[in-house]
Protein backbone atom coordinates (compact mmCIF):
# COMPACT_ATOMS: atom_id res chain seq x y z
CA UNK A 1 91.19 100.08 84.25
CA UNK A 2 92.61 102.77 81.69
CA UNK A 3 95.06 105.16 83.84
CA UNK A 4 96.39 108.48 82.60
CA UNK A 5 99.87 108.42 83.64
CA UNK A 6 100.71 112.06 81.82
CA UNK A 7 102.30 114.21 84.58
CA UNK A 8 103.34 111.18 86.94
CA UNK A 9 105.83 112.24 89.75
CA UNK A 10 107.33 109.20 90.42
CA UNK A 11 108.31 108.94 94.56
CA UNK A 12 110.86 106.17 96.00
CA UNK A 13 111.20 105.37 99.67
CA UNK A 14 113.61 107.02 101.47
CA UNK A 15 114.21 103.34 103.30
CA UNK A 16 115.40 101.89 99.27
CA UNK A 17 119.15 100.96 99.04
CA UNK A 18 120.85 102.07 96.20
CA UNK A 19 120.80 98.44 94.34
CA UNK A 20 117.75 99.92 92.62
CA UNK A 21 115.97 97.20 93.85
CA UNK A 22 112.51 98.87 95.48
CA UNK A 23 109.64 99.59 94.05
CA UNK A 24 108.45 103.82 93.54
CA UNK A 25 104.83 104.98 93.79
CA UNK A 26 102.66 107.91 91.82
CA UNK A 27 100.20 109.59 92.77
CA UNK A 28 97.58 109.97 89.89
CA UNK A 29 95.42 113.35 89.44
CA UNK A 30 92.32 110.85 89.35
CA UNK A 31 93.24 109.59 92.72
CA UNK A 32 94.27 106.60 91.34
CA UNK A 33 97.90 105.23 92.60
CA UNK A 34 101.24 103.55 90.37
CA UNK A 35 103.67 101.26 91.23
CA UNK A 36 106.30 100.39 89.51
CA UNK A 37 110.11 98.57 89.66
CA UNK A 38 113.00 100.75 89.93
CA UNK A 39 115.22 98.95 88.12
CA UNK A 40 113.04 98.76 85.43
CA UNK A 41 114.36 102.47 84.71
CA UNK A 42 110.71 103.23 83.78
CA UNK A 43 110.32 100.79 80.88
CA UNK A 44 108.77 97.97 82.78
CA UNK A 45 105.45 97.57 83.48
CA UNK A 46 103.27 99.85 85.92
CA UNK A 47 100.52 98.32 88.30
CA UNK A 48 97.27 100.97 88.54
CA UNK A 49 95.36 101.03 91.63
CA UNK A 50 91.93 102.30 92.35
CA UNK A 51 92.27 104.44 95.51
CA UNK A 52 90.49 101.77 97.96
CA UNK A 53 92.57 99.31 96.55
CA UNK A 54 95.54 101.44 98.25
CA UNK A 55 93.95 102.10 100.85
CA UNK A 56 92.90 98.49 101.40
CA UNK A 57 96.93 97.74 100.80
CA UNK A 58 98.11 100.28 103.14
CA UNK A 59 95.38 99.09 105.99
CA UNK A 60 97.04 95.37 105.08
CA UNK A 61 100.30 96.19 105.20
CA UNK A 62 99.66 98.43 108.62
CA UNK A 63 98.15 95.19 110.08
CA UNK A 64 100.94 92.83 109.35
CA UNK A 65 99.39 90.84 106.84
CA UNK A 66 102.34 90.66 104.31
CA UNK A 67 104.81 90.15 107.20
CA UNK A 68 106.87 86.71 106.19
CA UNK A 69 108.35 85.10 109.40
């Protein structure tokens, strides 16, 4: 999947430490959705999902599904 990342507003949860070590998200004009590390300062690499791929995260993540004991 190509993604147009010009005009990304990069967002970081208000739950992140200040280690830098959380992950931020961007909302893409195409609907599509970016995550990438923080402590990559932006020159890492950037994960693109499809907006029911998010939405398909979210519902797991919602349900406990990525919950480690």
């Amino acid at each position: 999947m190509k993604v147009d990342m010009t005009g990304a507003v990069w967002r970081k949860s208000s739950y992140s430490g200040p280690d830098g070590n959380c992950v931020e998200v961007a909302f893409l004009g195409d609907g599509n959705v970016a995550v990438r590390d923080t402590k990559d300062q932006g020159s890492g690499p950037v994960l693109a999902f499809a907006p029911g791929e998010w939405a398909g995260f979210l519902t797991g993540v919602s349900a406990g599904e990525f919950h480690s004991a």
